[in-house]
PDB file of N, CA and C in Angstrom:
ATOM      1  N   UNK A   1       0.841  -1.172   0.000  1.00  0.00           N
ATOM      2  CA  UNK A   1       0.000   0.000   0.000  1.00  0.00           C
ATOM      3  C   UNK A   1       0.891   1.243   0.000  1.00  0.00           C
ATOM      4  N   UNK A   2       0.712   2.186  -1.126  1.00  0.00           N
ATOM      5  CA  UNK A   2       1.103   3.496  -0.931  1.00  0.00           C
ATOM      6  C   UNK A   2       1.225   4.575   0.013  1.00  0.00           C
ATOM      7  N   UNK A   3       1.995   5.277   0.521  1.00  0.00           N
ATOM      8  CA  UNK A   3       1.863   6.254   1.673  1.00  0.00           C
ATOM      9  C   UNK A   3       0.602   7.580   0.900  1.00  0.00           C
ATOM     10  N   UNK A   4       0.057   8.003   1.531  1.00  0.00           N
ATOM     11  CA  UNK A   4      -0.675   9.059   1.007  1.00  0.00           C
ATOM     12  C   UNK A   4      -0.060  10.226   0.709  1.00  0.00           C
ATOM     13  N   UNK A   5      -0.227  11.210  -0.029  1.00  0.00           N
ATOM     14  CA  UNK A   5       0.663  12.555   0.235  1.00  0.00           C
ATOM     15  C   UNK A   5       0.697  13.186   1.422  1.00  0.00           C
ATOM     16  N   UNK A   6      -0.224  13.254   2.183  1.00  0.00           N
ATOM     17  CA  UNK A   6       0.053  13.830   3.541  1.00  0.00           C
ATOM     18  C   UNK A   6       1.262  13.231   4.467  1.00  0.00           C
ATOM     19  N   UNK A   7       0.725  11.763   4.324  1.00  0.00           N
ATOM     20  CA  UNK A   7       1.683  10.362   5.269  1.00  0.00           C
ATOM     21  C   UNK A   7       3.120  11.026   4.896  1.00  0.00           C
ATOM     22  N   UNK A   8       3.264  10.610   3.324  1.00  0.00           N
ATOM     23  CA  UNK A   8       5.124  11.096   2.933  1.00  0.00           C
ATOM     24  C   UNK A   8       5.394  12.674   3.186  1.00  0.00           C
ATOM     25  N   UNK A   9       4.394  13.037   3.486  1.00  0.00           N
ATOM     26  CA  UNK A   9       5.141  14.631   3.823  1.00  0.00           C
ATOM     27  C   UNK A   9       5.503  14.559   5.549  1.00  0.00           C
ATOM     28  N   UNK A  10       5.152  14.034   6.081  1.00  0.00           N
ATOM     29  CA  UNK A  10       5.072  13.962   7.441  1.00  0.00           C
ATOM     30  C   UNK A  10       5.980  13.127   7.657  1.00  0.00           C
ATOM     31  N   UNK A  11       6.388  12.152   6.958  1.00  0.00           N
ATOM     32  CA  UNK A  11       7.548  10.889   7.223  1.00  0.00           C
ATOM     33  C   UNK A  11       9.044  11.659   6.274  1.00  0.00           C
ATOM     34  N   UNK A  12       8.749  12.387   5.438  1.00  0.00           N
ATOM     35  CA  UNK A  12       9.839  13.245   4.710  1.00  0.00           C
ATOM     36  C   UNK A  12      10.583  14.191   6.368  1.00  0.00           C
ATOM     37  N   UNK A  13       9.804  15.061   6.497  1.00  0.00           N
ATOM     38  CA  UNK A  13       9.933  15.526   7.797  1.00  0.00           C
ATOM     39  C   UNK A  13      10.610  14.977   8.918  1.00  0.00           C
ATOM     40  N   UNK A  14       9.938  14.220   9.598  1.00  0.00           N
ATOM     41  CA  UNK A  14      10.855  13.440  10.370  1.00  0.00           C
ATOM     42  C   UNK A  14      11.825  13.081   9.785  1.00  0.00           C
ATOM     43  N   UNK A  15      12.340  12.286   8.891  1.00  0.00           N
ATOM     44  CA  UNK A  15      13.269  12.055   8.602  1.00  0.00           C
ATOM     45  C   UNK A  15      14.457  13.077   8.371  1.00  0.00           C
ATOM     46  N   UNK A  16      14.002  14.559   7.579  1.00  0.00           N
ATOM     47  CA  UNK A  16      14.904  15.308   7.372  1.00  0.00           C
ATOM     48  C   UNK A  16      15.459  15.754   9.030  1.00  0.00           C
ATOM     49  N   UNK A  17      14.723  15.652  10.047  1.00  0.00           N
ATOM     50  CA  UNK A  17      14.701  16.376  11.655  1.00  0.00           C
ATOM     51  C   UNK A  17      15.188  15.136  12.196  1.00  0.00           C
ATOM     52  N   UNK A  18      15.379  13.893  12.074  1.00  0.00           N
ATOM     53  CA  UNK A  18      15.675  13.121  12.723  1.00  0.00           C
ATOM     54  C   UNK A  18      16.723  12.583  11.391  1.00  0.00           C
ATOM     55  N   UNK A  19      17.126  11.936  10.818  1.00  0.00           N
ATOM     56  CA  UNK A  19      17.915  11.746  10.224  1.00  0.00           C
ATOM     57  C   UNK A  19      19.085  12.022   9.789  1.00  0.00           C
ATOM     58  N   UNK A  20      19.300  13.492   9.087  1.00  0.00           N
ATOM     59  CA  UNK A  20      19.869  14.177   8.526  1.00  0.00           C
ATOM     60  C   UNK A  20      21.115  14.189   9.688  1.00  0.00           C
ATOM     61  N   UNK A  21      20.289  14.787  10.673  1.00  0.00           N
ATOM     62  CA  UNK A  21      21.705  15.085  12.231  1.00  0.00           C
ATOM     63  C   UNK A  21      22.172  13.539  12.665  1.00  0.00           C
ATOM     64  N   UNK A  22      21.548  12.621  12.611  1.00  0.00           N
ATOM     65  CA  UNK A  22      22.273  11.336  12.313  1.00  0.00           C
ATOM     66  C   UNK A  22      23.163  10.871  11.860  1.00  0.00           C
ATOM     67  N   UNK A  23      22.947  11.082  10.166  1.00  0.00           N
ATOM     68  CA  UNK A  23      24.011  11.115   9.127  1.00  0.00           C
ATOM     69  C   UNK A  23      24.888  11.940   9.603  1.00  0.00           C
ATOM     70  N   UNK A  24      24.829  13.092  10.053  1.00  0.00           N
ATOM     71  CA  UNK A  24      25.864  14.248  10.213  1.00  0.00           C
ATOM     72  C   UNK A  24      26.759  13.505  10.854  1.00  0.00           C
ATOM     73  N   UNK A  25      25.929  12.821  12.135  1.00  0.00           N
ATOM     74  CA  UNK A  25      27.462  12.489  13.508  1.00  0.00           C
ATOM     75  C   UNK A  25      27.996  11.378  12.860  1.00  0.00           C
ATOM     76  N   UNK A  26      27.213  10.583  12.257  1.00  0.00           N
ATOM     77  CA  UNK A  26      28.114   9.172  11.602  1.00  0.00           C
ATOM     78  C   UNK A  26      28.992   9.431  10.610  1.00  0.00           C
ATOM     79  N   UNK A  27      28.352  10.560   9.710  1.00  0.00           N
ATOM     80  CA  UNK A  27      29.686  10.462   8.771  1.00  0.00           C
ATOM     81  C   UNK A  27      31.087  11.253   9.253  1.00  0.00           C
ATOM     82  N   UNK A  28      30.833  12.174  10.278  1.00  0.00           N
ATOM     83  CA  UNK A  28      32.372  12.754  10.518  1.00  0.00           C
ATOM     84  C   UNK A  28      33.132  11.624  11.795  1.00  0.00           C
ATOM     85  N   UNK A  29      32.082  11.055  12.596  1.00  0.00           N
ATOM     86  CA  UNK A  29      32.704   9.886  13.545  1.00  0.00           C
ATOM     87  C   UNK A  29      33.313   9.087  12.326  1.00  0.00           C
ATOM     88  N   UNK A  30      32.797   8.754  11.269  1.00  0.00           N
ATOM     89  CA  UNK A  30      33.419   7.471  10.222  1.00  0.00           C
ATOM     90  C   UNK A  30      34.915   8.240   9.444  1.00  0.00           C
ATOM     91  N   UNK A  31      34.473   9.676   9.185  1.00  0.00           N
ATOM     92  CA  UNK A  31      35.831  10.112   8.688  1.00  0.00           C
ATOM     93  C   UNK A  31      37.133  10.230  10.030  1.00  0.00           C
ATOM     94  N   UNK A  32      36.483  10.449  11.380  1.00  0.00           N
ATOM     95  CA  UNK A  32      37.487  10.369  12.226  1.00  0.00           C
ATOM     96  C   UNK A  32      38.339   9.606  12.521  1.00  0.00           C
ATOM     97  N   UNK A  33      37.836   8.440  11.850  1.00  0.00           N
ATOM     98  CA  UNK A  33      38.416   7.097  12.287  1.00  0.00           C
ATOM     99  C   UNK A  33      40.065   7.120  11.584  1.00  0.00           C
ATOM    100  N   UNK A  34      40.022   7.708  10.742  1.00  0.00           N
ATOM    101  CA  UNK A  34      40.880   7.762  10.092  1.00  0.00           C
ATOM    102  C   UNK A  34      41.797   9.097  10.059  1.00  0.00           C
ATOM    103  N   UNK A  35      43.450   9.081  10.039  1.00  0.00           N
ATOM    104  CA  UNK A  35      43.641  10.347  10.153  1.00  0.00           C
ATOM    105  C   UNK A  35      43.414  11.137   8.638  1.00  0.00           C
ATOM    106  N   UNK A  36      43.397  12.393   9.570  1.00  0.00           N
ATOM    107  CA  UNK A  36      42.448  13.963   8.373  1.00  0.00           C
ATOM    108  C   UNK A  36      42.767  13.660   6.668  1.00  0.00           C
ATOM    109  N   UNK A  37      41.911  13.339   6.088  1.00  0.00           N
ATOM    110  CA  UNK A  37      42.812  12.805   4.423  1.00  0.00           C
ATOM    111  C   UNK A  37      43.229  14.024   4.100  1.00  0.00           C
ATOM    112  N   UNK A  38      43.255  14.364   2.730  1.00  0.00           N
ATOM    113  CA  UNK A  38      43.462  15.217   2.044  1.00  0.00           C
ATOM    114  C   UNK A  38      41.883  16.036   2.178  1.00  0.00           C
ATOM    115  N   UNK A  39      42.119  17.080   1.148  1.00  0.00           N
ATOM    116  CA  UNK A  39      40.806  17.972   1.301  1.00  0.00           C
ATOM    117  C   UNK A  39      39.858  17.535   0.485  1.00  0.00           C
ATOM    118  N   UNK A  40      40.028  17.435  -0.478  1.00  0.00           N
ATOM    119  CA  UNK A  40      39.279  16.626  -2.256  1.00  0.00           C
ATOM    120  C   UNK A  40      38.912  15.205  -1.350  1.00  0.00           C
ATOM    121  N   UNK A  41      39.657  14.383  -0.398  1.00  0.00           N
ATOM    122  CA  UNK A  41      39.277  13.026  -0.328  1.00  0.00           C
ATOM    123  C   UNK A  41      38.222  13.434   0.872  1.00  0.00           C
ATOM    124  N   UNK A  42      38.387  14.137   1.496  1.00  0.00           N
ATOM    125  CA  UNK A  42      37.644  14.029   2.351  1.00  0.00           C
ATOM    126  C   UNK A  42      36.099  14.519   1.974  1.00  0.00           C
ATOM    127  N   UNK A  43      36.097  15.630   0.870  1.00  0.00           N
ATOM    128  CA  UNK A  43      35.204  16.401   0.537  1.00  0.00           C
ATOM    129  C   UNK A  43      34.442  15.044  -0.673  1.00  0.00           C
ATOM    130  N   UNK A  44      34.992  14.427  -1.256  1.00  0.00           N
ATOM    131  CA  UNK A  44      34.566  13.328  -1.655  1.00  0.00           C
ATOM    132  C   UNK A  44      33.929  11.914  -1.005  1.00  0.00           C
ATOM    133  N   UNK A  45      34.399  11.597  -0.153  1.00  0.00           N
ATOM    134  CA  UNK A  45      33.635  11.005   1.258  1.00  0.00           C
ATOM    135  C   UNK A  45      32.499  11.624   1.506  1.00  0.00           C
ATOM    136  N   UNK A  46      32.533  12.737   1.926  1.00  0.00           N
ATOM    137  CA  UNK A  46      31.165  12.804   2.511  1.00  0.00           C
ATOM    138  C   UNK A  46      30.243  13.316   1.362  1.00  0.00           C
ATOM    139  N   UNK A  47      30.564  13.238   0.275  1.00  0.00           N
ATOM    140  CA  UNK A  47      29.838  13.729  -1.002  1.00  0.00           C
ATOM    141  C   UNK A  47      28.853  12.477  -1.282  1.00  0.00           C
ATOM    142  N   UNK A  48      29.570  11.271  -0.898  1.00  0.00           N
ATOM    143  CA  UNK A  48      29.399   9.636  -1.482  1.00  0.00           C
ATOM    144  C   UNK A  48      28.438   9.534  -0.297  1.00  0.00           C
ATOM    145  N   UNK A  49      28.613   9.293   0.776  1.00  0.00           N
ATOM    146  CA  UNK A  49      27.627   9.378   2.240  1.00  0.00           C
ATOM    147  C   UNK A  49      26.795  10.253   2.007  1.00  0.00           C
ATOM    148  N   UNK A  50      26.372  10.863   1.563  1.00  0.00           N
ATOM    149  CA  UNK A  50      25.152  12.223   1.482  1.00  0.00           C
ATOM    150  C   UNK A  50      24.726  11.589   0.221  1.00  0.00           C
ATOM    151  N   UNK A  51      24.981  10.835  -1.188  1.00  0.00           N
ATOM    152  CA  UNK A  51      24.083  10.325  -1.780  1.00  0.00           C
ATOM    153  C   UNK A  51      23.840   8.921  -1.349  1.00  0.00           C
ATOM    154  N   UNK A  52      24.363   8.236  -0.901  1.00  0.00           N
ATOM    155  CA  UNK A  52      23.927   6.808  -0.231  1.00  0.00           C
ATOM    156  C   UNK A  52      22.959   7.035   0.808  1.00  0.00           C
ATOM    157  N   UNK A  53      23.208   7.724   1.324  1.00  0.00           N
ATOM    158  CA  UNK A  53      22.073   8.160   2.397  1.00  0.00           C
ATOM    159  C   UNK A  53      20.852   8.822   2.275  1.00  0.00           C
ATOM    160  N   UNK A  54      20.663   9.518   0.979  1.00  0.00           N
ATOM    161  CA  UNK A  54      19.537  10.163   0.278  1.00  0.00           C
ATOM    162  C   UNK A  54      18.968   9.024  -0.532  1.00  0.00           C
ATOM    163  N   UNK A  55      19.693   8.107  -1.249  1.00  0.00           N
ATOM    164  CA  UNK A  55      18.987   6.883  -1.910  1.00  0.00           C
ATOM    165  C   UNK A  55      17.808   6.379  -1.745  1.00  0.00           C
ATOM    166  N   UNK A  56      17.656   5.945  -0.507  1.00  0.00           N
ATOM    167  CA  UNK A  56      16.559   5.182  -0.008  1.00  0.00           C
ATOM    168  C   UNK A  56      15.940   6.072  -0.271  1.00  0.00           C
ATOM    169  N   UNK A  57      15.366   7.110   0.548  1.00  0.00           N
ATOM    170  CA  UNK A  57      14.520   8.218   0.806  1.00  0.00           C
ATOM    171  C   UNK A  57      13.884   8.757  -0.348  1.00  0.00           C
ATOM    172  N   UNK A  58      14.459   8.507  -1.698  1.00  0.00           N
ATOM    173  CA  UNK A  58      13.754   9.215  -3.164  1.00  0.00           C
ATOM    174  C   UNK A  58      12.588   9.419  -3.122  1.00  0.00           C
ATOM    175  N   UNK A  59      11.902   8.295  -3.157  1.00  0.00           N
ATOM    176  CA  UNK A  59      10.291   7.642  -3.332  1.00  0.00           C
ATOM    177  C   UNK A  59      10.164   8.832  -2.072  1.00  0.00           C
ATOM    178  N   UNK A  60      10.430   8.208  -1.112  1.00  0.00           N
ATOM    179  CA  UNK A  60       9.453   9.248   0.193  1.00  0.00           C
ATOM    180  C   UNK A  60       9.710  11.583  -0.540  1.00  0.00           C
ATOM    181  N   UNK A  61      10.403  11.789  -0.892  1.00  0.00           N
ATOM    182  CA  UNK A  61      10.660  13.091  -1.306  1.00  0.00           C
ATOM    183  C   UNK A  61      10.249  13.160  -2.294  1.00  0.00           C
ATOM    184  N   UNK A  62       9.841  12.321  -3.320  1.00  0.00           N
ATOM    185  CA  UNK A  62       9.789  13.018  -4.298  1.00  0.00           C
ATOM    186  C   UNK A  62       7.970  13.231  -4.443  1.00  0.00           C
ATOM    187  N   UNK A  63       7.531  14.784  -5.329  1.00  0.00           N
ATOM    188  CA  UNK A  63       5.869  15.730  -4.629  1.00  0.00           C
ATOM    189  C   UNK A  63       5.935  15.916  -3.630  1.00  0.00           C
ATOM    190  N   UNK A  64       6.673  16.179  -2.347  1.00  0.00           N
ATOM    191  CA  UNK A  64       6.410  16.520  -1.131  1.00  0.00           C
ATOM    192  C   UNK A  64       6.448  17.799  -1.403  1.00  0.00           C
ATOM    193  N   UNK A  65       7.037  18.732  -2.137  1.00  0.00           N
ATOM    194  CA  UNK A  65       7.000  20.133  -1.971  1.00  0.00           C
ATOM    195  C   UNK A  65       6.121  21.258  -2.869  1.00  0.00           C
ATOM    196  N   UNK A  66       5.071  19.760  -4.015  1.00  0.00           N
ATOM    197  CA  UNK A  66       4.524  20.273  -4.586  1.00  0.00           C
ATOM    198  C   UNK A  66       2.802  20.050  -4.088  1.00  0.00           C
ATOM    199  N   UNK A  67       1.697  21.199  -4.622  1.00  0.00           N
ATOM    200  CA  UNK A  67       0.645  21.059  -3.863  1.00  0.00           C
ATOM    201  C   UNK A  67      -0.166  19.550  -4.125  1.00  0.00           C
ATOM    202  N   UNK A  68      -1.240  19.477  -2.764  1.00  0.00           N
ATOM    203  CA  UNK A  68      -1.496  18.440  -2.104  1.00  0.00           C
ATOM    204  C   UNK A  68      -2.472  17.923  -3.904  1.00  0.00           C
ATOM    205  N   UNK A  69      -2.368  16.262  -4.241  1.00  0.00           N
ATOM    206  CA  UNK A  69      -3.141  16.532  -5.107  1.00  0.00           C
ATOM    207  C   UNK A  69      -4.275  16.544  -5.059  1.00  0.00           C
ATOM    208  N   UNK A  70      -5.442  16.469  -6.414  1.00  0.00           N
ATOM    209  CA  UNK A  70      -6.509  16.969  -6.418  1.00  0.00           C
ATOM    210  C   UNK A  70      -7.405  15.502  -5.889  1.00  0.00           C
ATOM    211  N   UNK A  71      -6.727  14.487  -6.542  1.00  0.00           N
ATOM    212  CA  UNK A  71      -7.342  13.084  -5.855  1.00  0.00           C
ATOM    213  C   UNK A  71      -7.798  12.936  -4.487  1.00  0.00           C
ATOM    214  N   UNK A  72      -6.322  13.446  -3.680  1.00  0.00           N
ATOM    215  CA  UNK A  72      -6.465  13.367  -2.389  1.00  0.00           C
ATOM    216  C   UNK A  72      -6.926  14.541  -1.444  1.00  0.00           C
ATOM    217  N   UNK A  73      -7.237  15.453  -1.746  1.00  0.00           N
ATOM    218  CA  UNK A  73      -8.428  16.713  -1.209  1.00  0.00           C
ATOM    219  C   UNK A  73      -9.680  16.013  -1.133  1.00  0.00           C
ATOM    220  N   UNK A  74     -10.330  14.920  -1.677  1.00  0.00           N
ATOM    221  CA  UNK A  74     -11.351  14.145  -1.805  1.00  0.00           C
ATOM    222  C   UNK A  74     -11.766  13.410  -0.067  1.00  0.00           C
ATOM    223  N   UNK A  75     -10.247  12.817   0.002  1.00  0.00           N
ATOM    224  CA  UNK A  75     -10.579  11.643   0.490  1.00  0.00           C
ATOM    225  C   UNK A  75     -11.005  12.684   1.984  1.00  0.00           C
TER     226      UNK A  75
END
């Protein structure tokens, strides 16, 4: 079963408020692990982590920022 447009706007949300600062601490704890690379490698790391981590999430973002549709004003 499909999320409704309201559901994925509300689960987009959380996720950007709960997630995002997630990703944040994991990816610089994961670059810490290692000593400081270069600037390009490092800026490339977390370039690769910020689309692996947006992956999943497509489906849930994508119409969230456009208006509610006309189908679902019905229900």
């Amino acid at each position: 079963m499909a999320l409704s447009w309201k559901a994925r706007r509300r689960w987009a949300l959380v996720v950007l408020l709960v997630g995002l600062p997630v990703y944040i601490v994991v990816a610089v704890n994961l670059v810490d692990l290692f000593d400081r690379p270069h600037f390009l490698v490092e800026f490339a790391i977390f370039a690769a982590l910020g689309i692996v981590w947006a992956l999943p999430f497509k489906a849930l973002f994508r119409g969230v920022g456009q208006p509610q549709p006309e189908d679902e004003r019905e229900r």
